[in-house]
N, C-alpha and C. Protein backbone atom coordinates (compact mmCIF):
# COMPACT_ATOMS: atom_id res chain seq x y z
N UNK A 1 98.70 62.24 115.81
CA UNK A 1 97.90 63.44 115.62
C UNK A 1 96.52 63.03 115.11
N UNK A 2 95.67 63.98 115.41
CA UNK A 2 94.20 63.42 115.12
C UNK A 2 94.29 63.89 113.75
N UNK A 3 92.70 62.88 113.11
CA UNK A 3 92.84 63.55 111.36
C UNK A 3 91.47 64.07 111.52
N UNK A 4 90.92 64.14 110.21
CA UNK A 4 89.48 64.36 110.19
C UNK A 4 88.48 63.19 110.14
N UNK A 5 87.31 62.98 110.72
CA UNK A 5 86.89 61.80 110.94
C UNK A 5 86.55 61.07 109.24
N UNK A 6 87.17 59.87 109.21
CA UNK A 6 86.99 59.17 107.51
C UNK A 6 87.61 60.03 106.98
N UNK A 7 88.01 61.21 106.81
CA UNK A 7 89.25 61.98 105.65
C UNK A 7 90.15 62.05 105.72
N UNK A 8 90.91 60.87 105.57
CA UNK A 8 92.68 61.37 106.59
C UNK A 8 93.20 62.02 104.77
N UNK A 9 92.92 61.95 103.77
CA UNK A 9 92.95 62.67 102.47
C UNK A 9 92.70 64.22 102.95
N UNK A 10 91.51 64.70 103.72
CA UNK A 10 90.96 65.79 103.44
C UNK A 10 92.08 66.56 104.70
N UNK A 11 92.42 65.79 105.77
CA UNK A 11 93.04 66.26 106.61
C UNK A 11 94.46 66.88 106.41
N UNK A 12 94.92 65.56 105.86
CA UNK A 12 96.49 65.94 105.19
C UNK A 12 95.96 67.37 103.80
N UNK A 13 95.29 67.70 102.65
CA UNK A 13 95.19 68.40 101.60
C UNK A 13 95.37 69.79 103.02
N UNK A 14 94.19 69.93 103.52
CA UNK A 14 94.02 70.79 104.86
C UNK A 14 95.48 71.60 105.32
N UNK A 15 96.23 70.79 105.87
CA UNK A 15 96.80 71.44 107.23
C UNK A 15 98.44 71.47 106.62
N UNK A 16 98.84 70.08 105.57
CA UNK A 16 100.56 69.33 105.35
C UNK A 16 100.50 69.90 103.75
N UNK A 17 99.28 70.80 103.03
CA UNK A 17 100.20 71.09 101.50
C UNK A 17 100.35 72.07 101.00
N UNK A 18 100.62 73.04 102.10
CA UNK A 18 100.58 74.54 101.87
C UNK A 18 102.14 74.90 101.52
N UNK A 19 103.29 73.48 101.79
CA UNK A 19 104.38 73.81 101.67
C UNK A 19 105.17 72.89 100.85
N UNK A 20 106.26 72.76 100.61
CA UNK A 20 106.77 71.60 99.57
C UNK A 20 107.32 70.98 100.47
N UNK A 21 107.68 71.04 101.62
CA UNK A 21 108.38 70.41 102.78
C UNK A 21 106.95 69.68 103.74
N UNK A 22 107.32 68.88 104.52
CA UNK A 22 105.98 68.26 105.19
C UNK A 22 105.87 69.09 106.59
N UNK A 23 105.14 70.39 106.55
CA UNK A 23 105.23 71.21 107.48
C UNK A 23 103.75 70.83 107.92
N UNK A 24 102.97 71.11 108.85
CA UNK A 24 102.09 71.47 109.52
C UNK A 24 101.66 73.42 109.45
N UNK A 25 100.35 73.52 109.08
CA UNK A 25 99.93 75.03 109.01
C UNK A 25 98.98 74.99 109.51
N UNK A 26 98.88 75.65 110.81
CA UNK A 26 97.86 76.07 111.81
C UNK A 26 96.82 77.16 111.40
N UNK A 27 97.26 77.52 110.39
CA UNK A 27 96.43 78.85 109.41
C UNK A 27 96.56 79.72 110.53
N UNK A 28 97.60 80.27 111.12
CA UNK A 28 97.91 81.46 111.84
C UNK A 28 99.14 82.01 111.01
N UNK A 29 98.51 83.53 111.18
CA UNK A 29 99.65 84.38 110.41
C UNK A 29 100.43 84.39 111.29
N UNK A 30 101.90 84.74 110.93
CA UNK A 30 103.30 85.11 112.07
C UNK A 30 104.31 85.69 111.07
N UNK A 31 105.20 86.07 111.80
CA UNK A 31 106.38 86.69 111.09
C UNK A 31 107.40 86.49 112.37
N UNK A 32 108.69 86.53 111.64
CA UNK A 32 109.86 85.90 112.68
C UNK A 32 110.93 87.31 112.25
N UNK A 33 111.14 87.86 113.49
CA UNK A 33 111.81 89.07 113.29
C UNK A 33 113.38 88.73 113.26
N UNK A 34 113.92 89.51 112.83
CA UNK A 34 115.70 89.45 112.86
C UNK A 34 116.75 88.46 113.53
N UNK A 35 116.34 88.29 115.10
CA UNK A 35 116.43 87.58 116.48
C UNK A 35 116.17 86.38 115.99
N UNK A 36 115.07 86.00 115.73
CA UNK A 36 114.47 84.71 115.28
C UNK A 36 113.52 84.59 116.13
N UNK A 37 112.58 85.54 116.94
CA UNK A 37 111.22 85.57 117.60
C UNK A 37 110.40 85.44 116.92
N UNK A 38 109.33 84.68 116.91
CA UNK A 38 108.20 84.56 116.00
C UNK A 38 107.06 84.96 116.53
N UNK A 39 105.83 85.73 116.17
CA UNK A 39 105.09 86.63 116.50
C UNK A 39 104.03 86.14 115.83
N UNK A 40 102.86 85.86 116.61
CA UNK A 40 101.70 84.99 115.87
C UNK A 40 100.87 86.54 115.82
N UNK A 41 100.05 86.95 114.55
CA UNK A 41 99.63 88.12 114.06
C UNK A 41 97.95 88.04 113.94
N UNK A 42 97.62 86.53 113.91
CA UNK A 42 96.16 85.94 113.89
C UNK A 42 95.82 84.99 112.63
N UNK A 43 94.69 84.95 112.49
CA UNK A 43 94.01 83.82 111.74
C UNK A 43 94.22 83.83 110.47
N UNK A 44 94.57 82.82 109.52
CA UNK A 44 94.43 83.13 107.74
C UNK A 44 92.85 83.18 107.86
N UNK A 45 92.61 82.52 108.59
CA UNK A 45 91.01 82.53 108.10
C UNK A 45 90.19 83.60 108.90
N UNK A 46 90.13 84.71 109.23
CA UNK A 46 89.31 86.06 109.89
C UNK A 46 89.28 86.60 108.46
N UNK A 47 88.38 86.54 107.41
CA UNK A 47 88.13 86.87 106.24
C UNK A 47 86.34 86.60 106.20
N UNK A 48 86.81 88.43 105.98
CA UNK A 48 85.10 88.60 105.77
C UNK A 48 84.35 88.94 104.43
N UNK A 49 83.40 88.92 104.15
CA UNK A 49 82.57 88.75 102.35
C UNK A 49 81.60 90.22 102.42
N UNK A 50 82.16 90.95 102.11
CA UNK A 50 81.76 92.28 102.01
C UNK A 50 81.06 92.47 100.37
N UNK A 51 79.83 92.47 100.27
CA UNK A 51 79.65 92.73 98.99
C UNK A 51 80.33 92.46 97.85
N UNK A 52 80.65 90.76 98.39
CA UNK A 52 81.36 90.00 97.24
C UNK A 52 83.25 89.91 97.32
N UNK A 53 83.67 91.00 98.12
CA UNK A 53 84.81 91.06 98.33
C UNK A 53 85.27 90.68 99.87
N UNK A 54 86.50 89.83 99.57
CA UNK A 54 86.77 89.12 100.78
C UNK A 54 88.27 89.85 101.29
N UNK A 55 87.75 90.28 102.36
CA UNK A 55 88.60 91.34 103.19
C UNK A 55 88.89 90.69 104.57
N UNK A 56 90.05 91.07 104.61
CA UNK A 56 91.18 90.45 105.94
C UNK A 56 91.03 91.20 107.44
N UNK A 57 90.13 90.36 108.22
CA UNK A 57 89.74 91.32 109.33
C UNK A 57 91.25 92.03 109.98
N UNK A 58 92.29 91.46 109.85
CA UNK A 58 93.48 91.81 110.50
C UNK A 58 94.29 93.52 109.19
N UNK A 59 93.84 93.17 108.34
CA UNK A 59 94.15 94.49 107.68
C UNK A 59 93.50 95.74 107.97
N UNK A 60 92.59 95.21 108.15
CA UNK A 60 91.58 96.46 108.89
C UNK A 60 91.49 96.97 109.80
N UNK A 61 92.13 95.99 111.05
CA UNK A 61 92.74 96.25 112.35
C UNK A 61 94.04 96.81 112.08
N UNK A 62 94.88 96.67 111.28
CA UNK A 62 96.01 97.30 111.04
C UNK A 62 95.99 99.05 110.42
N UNK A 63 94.92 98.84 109.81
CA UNK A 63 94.80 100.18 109.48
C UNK A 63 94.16 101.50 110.59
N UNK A 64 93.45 100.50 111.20
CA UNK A 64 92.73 101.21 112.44
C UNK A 64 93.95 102.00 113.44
N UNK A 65 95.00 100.66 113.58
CA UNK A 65 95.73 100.38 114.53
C UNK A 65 96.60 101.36 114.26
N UNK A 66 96.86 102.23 112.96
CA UNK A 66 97.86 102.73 112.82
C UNK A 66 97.25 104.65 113.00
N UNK A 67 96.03 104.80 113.64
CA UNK A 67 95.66 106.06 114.08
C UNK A 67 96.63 106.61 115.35
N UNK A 68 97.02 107.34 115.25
CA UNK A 68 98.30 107.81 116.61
C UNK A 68 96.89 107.52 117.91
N UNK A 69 96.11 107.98 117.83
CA UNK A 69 95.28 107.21 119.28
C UNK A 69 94.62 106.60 119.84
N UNK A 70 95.24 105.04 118.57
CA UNK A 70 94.32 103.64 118.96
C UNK A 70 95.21 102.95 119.78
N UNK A 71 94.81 102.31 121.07
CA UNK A 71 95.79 101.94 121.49
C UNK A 71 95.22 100.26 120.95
N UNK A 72 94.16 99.87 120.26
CA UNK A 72 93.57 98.03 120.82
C UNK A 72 92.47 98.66 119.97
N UNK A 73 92.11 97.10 118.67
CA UNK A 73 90.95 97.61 117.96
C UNK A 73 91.01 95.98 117.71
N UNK A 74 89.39 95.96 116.94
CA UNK A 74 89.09 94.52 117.17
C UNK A 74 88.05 94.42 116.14
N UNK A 75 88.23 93.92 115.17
CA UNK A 75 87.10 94.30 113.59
C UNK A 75 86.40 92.76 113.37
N UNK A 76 85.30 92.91 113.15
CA UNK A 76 84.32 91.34 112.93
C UNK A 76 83.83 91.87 112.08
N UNK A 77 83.42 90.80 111.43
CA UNK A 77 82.42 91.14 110.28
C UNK A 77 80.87 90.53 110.83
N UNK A 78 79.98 91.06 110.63
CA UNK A 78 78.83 91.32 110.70
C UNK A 78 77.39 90.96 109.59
N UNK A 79 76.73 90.13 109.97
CA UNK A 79 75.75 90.16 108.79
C UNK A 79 75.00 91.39 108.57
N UNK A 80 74.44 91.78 107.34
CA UNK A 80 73.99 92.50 106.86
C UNK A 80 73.30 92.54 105.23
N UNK A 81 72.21 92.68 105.15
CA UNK A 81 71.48 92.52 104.26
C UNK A 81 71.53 92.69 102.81
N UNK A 82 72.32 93.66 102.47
CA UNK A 82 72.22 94.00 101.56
C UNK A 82 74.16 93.75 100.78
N UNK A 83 75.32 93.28 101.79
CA UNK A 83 76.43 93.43 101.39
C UNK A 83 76.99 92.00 102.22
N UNK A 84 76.15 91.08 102.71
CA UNK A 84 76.23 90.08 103.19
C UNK A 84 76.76 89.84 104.60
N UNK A 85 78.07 91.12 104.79
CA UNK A 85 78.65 91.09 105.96
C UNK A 85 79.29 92.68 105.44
N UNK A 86 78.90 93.27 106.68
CA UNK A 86 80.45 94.52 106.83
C UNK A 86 81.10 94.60 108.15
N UNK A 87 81.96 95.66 108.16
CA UNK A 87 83.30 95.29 109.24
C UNK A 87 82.52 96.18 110.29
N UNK A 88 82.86 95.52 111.60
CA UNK A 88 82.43 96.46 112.52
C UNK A 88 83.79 96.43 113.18
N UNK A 89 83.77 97.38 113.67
CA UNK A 89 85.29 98.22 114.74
C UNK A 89 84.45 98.37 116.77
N UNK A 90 85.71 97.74 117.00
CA UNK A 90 85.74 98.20 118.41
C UNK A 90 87.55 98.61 118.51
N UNK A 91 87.45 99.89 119.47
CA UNK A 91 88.37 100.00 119.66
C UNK A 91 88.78 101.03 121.30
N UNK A 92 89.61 100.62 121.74
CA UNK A 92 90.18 101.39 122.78
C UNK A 92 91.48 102.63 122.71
N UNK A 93 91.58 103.69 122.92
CA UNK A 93 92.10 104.65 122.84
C UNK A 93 93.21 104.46 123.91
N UNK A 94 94.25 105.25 123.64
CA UNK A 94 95.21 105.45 124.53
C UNK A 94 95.14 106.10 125.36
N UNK A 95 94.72 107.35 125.58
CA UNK A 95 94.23 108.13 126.80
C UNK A 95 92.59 108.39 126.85
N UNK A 96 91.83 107.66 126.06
CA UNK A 96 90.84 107.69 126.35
C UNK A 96 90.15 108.72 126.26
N UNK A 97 89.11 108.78 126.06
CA UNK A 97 88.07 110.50 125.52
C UNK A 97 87.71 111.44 126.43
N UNK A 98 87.88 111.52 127.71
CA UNK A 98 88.38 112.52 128.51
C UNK A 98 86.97 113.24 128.32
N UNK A 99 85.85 112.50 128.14
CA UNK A 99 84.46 113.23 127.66
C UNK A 99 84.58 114.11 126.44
N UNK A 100 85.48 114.04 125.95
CA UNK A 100 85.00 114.48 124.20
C UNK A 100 84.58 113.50 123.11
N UNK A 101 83.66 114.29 122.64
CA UNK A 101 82.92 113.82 121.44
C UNK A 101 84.03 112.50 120.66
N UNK A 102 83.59 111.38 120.13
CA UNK A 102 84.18 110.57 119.90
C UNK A 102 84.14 110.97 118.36
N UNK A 103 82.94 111.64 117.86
CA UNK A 103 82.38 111.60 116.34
C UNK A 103 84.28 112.05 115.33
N UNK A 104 84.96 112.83 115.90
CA UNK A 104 85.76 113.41 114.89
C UNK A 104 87.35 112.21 114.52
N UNK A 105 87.79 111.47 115.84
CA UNK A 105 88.45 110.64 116.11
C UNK A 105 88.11 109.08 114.71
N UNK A 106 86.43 109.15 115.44
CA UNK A 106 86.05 107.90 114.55
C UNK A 106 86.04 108.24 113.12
N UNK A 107 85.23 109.74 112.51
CA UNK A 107 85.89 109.88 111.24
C UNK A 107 87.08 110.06 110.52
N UNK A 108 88.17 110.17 111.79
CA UNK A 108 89.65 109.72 111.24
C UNK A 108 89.94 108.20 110.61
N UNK A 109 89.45 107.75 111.42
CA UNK A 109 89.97 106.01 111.32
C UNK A 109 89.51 105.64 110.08
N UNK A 110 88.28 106.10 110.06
CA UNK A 110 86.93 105.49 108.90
C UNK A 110 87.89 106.09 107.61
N UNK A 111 88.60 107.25 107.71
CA UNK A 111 89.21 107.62 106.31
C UNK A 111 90.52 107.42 105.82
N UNK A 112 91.42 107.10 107.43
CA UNK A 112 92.06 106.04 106.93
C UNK A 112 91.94 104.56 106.51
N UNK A 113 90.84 104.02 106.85
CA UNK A 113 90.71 102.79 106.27
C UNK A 113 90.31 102.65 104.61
N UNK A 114 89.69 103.59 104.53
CA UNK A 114 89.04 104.26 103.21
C UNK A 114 90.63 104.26 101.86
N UNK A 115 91.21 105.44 102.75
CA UNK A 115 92.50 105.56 102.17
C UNK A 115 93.66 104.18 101.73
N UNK A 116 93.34 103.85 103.08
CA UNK A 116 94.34 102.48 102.93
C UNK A 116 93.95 101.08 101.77
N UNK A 117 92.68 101.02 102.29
CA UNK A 117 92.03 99.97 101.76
C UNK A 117 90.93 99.64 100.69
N UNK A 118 90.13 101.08 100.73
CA UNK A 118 89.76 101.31 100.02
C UNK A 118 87.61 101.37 100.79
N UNK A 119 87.01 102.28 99.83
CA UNK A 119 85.43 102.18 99.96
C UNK A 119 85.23 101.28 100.75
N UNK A 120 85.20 99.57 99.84
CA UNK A 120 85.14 98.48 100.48
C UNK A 120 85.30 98.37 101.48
N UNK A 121 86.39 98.64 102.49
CA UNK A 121 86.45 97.95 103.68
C UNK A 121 86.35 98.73 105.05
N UNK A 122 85.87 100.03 104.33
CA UNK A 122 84.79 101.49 105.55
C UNK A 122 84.41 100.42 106.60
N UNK A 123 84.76 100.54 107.87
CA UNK A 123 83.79 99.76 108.85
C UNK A 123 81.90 100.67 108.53
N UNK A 124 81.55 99.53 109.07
CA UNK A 124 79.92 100.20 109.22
C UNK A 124 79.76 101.03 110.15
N UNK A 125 80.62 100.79 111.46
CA UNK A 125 80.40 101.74 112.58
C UNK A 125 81.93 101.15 113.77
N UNK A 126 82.07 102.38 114.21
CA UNK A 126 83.19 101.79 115.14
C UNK A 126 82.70 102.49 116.32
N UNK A 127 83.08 101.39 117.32
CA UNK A 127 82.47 101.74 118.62
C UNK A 127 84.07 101.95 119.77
N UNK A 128 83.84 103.09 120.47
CA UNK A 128 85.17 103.57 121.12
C UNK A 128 84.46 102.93 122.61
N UNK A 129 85.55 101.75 123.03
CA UNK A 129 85.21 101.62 124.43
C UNK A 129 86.49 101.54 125.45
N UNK A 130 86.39 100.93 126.93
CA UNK A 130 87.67 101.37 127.76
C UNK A 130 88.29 100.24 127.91
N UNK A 131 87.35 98.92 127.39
CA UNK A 131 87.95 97.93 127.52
C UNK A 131 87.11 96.74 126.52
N UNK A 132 87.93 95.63 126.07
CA UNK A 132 87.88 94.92 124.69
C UNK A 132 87.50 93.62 125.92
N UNK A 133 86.77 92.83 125.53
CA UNK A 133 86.79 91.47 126.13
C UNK A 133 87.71 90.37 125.80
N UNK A 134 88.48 89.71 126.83
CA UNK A 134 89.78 89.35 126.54
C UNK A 134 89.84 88.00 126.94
N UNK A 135 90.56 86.88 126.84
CA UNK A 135 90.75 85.34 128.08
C UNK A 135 92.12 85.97 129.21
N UNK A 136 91.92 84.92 129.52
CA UNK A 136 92.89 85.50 131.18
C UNK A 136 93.96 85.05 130.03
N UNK A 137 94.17 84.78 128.97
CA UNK A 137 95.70 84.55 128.46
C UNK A 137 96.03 85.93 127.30
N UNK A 138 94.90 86.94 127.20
CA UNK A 138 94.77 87.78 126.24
C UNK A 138 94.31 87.86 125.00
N UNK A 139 93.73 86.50 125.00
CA UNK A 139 93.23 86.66 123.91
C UNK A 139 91.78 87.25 123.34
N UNK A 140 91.69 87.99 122.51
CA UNK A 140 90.79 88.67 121.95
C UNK A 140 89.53 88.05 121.92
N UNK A 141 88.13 87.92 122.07
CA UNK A 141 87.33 86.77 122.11
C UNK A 141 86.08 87.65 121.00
N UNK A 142 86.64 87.75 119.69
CA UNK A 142 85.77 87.93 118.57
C UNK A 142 84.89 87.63 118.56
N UNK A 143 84.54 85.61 118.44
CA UNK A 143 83.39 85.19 118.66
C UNK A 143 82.42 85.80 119.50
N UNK A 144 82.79 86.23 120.58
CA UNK A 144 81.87 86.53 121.28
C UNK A 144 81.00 87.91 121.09
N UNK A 145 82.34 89.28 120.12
CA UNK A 145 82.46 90.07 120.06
C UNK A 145 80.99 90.28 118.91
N UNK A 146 81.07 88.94 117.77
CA UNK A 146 80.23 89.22 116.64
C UNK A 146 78.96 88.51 116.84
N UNK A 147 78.71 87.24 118.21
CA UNK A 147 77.94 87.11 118.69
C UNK A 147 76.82 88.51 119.09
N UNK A 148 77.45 89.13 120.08
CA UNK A 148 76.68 89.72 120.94
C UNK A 148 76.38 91.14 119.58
N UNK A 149 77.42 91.55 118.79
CA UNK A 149 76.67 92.34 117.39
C UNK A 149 75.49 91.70 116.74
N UNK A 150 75.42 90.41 116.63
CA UNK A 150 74.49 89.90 115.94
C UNK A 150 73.11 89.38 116.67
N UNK A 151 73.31 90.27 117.49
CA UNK A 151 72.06 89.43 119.07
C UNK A 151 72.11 88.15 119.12
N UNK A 152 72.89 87.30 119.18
CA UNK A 152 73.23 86.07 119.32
C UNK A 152 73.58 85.52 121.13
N UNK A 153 73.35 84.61 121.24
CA UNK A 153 74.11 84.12 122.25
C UNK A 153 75.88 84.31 122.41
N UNK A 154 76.67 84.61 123.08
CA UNK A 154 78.01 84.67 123.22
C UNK A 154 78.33 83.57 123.32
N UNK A 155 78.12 82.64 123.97
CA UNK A 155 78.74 80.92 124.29
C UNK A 155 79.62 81.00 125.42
N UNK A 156 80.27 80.23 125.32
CA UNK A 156 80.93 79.63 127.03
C UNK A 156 82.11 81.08 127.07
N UNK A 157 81.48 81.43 128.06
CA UNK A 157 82.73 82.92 128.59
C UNK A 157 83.57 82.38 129.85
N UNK A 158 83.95 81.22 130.04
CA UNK A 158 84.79 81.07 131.18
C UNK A 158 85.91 80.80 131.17
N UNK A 159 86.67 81.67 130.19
CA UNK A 159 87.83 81.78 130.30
C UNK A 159 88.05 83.53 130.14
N UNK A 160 86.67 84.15 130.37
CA UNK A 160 86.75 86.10 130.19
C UNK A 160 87.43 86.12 131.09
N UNK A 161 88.50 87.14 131.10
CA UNK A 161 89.37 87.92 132.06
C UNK A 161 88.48 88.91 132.69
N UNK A 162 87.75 89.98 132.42
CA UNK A 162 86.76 90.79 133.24
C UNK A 162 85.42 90.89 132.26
N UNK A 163 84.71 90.44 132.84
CA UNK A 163 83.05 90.88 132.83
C UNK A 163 82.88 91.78 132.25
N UNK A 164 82.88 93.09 133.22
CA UNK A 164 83.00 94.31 132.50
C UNK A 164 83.43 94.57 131.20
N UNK A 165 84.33 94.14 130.49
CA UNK A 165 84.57 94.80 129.27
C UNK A 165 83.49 94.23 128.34
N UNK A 166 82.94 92.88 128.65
CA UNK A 166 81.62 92.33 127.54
C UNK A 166 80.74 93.52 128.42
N UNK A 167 80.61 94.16 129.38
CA UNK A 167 79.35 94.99 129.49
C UNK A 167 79.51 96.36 128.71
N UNK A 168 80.59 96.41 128.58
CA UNK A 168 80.90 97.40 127.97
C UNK A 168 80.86 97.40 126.28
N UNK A 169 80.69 96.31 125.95
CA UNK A 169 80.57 96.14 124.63
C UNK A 169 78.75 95.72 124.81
N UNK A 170 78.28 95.69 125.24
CA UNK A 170 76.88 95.52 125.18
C UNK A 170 76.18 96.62 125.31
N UNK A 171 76.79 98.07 125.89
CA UNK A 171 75.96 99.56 126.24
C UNK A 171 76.69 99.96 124.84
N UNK A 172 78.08 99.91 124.59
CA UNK A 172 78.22 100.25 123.24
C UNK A 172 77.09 100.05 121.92
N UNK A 173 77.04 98.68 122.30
CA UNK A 173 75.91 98.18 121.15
C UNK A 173 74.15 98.67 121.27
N UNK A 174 73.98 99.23 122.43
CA UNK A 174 72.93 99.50 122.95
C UNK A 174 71.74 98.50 123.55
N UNK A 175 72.49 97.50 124.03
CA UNK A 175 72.00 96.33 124.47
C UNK A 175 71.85 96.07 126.33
């Protein structure tokens, strides 16, 4: 297995001592249900610095996630001036807005997150779209997601499953 270049100390502290047994930790959350299926949930490290407080982008997606008509939500944190980073929300609906006003939906979410989590972890703004930018294996492509929030370059997209949904996150953003 590879280490870290000159730290095979910093490599092993890293990845082999999170356990008393000599396990390997990928810093991915999971949980192993009843069956013994194991279910990778995302990153230990998607932790964002909100005005000093360090908040779990996946809690925030969980709280989102638990609106009866989110079907797919996707939270980055964001620079910002005055609180260092806040959460931004993308999210896709289950039947989709049918041309109604999105404003009353999004102040649901915003107050359950409020409720759940507290002031702190209010997204700044959540954006309702029809489709999330994904890899042809499903995976969520954040980076790219907090790139293109931050007018940044996105970086290598050749593993996007459809185009369209980064265009769709770019008219969201007003870009």
């Amino acid at each position: 297995m590879s280490t870290v270049w000159n730290d095979d100390g910093r490599f092993l502290q890293s990845y082999f001592s999170h356990f008393k047994e000599l396990l390997y930790s990928s810093l991915d959350w999971a949980i192993r249900d009843d069956d013994g299926y194991t279910f990778i949930l995302g990153r230990t490290d998607d932790v964002i610095n909100v005005a000093g407080h360090r908040l779990g982008t996946r809690e925030i997606e969980e709280a989102i996630s638990s609106h009866p008509r989110v079907a797919e939500a996707a939270v980055i944190g964001v620079k910002d001036e005055l609180k260092g980073q806040v959460p931004l929300v993308f999210v896709t609906l289950k039947q989709g807005l049918g041309g109604e006003d999105p404003a009353p939906v999004v102040a649901e979410m915003m107050a359950t997150v409020t409720t759940s989590l507290g002031a702190v972890a209010r997204p700044a703004h959540v954006h309702v779209v029809n489709a999330l930018p994904k890899t042809r294996s499903g995976k969520l492509l954040r980076r790219s997601l907090q790139a293109l929030a931050e007018q940044r370059d996105p970086g290598d997209l050749s593993t996007l499953d459809d185009p369209g949904a980064l265009e769709e996150i770019r008219r969201a953003l007003g870009r």
